[in-house]
Each structure stands twice: as structure tokens, then as C-alpha cells.
N, C-alpha and C. Protein backbone atom coordinates (compact mmCIF):
# COMPACT_ATOMS: atom_id res chain seq x y z
N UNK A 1 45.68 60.85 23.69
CA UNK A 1 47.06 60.48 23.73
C UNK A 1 47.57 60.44 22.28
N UNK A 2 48.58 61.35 22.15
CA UNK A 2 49.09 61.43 20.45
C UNK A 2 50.50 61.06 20.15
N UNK A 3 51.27 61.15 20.14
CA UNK A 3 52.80 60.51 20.23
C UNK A 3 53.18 61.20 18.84
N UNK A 4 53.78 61.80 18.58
CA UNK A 4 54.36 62.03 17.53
C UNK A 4 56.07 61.41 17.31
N UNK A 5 56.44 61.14 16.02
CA UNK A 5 57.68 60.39 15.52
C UNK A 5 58.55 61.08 15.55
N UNK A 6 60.09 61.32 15.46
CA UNK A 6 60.93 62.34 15.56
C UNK A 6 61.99 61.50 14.68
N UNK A 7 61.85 61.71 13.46
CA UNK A 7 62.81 60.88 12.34
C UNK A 7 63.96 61.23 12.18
N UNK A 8 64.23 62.56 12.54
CA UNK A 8 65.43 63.28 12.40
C UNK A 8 66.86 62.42 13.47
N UNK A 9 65.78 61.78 14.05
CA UNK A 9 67.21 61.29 15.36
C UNK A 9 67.74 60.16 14.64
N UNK A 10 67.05 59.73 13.44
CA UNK A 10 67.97 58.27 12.66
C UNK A 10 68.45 59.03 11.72
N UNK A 11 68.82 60.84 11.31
CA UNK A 11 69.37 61.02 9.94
C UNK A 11 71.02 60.70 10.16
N UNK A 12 71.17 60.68 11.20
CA UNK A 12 72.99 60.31 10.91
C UNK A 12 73.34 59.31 10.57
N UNK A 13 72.30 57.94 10.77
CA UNK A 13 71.96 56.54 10.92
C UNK A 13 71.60 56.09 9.02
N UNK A 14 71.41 57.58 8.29
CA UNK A 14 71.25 56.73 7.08
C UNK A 14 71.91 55.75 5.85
N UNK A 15 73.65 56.36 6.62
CA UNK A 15 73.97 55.35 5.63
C UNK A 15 74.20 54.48 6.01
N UNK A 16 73.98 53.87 7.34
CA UNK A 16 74.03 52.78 7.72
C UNK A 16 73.12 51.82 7.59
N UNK A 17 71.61 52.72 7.29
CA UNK A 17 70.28 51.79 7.15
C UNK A 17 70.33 51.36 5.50
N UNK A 18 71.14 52.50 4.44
CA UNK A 18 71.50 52.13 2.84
C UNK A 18 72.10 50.87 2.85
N UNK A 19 73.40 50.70 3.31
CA UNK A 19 74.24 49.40 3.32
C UNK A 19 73.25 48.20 4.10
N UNK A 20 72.86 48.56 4.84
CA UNK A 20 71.77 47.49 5.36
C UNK A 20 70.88 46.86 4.19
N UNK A 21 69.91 47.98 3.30
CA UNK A 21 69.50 47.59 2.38
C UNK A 21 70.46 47.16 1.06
N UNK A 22 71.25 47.25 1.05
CA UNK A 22 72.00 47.23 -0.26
C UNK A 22 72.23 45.44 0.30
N UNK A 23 72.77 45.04 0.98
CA UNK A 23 73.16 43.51 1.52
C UNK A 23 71.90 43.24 1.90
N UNK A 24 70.86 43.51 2.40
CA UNK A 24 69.71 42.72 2.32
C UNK A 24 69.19 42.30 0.23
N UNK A 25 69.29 43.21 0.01
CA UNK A 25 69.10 43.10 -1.93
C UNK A 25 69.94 42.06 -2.69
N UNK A 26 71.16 42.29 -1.87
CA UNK A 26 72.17 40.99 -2.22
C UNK A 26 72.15 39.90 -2.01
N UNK A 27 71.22 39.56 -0.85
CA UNK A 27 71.02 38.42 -0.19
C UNK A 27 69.86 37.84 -0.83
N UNK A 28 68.92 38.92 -1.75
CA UNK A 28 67.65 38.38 -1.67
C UNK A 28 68.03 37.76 -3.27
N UNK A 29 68.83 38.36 -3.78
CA UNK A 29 68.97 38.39 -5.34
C UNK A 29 69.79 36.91 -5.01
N UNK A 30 70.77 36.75 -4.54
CA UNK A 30 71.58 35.41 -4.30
C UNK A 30 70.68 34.39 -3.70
N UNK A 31 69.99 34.20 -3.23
CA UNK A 31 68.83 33.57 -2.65
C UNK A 31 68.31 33.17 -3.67
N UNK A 32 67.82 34.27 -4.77
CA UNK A 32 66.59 33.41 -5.36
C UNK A 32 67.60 33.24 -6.66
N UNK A 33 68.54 33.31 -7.47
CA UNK A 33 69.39 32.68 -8.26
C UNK A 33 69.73 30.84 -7.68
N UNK A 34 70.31 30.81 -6.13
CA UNK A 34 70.52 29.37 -5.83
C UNK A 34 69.39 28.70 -6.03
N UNK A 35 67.89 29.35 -5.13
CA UNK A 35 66.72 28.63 -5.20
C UNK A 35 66.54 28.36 -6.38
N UNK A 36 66.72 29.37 -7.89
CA UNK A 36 66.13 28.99 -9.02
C UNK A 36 67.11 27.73 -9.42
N UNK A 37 68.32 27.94 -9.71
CA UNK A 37 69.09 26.67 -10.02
C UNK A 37 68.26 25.26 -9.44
N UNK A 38 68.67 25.22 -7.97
CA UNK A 38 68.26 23.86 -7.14
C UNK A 38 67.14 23.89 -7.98
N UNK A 39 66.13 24.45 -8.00
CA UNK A 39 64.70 23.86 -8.47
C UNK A 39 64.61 23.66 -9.41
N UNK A 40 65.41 24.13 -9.98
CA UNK A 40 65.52 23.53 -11.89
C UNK A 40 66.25 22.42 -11.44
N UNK A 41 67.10 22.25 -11.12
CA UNK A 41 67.90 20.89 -11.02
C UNK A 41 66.82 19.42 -10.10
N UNK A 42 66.52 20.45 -9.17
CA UNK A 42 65.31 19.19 -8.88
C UNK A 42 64.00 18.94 -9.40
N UNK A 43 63.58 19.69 -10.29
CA UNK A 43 62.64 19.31 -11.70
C UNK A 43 62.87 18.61 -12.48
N UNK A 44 64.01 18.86 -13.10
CA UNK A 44 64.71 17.82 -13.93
C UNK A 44 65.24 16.05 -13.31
N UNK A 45 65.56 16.05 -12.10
CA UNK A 45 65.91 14.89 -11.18
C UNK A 45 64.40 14.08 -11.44
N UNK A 46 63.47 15.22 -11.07
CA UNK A 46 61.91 14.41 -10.50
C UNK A 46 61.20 13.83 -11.80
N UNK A 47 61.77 14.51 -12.97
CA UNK A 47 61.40 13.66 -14.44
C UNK A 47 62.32 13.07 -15.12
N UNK A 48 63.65 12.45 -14.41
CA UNK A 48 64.69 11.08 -14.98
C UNK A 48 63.89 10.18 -15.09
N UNK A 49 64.58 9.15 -15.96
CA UNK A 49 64.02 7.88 -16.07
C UNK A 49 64.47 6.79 -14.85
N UNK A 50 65.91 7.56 -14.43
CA UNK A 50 66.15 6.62 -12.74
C UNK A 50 65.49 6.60 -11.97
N UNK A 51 65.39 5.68 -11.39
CA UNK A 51 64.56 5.80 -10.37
C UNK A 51 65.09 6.02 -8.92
N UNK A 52 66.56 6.23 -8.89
CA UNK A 52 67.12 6.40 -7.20
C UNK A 52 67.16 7.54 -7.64
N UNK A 53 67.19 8.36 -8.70
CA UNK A 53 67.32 9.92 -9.53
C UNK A 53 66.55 10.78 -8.62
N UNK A 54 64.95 10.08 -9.13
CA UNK A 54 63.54 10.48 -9.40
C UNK A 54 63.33 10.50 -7.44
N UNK A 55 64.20 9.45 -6.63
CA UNK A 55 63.94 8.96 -5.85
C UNK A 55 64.14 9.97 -4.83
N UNK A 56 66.06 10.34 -4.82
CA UNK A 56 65.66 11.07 -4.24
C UNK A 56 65.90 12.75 -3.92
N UNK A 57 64.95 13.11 -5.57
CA UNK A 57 64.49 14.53 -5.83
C UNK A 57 63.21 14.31 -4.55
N UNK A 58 62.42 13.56 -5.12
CA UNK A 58 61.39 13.31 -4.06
C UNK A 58 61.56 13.00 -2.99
N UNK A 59 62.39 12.67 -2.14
CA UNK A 59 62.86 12.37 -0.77
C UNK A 59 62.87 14.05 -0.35
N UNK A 60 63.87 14.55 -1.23
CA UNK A 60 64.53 15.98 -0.57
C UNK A 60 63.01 16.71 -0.68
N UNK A 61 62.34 17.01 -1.27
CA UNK A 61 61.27 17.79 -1.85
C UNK A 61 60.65 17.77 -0.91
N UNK A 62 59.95 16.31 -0.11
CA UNK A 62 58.86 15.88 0.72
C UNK A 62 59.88 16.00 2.27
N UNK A 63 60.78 16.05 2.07
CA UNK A 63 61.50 16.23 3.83
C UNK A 63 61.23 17.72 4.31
N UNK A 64 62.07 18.30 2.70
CA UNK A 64 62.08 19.97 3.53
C UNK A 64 60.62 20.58 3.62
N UNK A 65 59.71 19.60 2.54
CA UNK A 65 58.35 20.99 2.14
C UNK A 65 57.91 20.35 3.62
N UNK A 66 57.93 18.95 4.47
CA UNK A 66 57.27 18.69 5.65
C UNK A 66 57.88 19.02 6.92
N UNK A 67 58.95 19.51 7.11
CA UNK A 67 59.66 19.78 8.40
C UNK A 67 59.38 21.38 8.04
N UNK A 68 59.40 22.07 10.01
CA UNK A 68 59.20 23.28 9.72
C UNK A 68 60.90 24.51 9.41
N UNK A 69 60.46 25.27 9.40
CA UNK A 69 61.65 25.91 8.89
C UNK A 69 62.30 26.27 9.98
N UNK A 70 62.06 26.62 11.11
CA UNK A 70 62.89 26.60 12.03
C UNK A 70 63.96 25.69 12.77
N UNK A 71 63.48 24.22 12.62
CA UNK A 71 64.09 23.09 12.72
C UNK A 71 64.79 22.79 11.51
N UNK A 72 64.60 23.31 10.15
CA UNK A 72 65.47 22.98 9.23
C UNK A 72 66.69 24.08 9.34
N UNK A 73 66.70 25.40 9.74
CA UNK A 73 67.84 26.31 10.14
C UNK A 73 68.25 25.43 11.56
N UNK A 74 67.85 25.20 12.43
CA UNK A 74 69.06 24.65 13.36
C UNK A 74 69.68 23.22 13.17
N UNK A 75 69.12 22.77 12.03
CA UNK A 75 69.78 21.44 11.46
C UNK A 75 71.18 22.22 10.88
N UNK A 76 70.77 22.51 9.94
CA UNK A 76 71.98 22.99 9.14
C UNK A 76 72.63 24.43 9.54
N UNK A 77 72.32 24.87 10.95
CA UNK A 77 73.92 25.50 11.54
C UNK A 77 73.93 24.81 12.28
N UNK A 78 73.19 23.92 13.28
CA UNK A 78 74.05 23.33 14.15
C UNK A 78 74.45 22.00 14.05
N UNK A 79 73.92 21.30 13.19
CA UNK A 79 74.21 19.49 12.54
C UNK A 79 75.46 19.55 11.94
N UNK A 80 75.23 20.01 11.10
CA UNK A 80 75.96 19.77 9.31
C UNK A 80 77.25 20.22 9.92
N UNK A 81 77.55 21.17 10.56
CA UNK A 81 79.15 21.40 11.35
C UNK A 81 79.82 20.02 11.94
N UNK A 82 78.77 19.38 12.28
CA UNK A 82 79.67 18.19 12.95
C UNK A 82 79.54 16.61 11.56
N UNK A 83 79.20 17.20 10.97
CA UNK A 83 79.66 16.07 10.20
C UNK A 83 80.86 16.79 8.76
């Protein structure tokens, strides 16, 4: 049993799969600019001399790194709307 691929049936489909990648690249590049900020900002929180500062960098840090990520996406599209 051999199956061969027939690629030619997605060539009309390519610039649609380009823009796909071009906004996936955008997303990934904007992604990791916010992530880098927040984590610099919560590095710096986690070595203040405050202690509600210090408090709660470490609150946020230990909530999200312990809840799974799927429950943290339906928190924040479906929670955070109602408040």
C-alpha cells in the first residue's frame, strides 16, 4: 500500500498559506517582546526591597507556573470579560 501526495492541489492555496505564516511570525515576535518585558518587570519586582512588591511577583509567578495552561486560556477569555 503506497499513497502518494499530490501538492499541486494546494498551489493556488499559496498565498494564503504565506499570509498565514507572515501573522503567525507576527504573533510569535509580539509574544516574545511582551513575554520579555513582563519577565524583566517581574525579575525586577522579585528583587525589591518591598515586600507586597516581592510578594506579589511571587504570587503571579507560582499561580501561572502551577495552573495548567488550558485553564489559564479559559480564565482569561472567558473570566476577565465579566469583570
Amino acid at each position: 500500500m503506497s499513497y502518494t501526495l499530490n501538492f499541486r492541489v494546494l498551489a493556488p492555496y499559496a498565498g494564503l498559506f504565506m499570509e498565514g505564516v507572515l501573522l503567525t511570525l507576527k504573533i510569535c515576535a509580539g509574544s516574545l517582546i511582551i513575554g520579555f518585558f513582563l519577565g524583566a518587570i517581574l525579575a525586577v519586582m522579585r528583587q525589591s526591597r518591598s515586600r507586597f512588591t516581592r510578594g506579589f511577583a511571587a504570587a503571579w509567578v507560582e499561580i501561572l507556573r502551577n495552573t495548567p495552561f488550558l485553564i489559564q486560556l479559559f480564565f482569561f477569555y472567558f473570566g476577565l470579560p465579566q469583570f
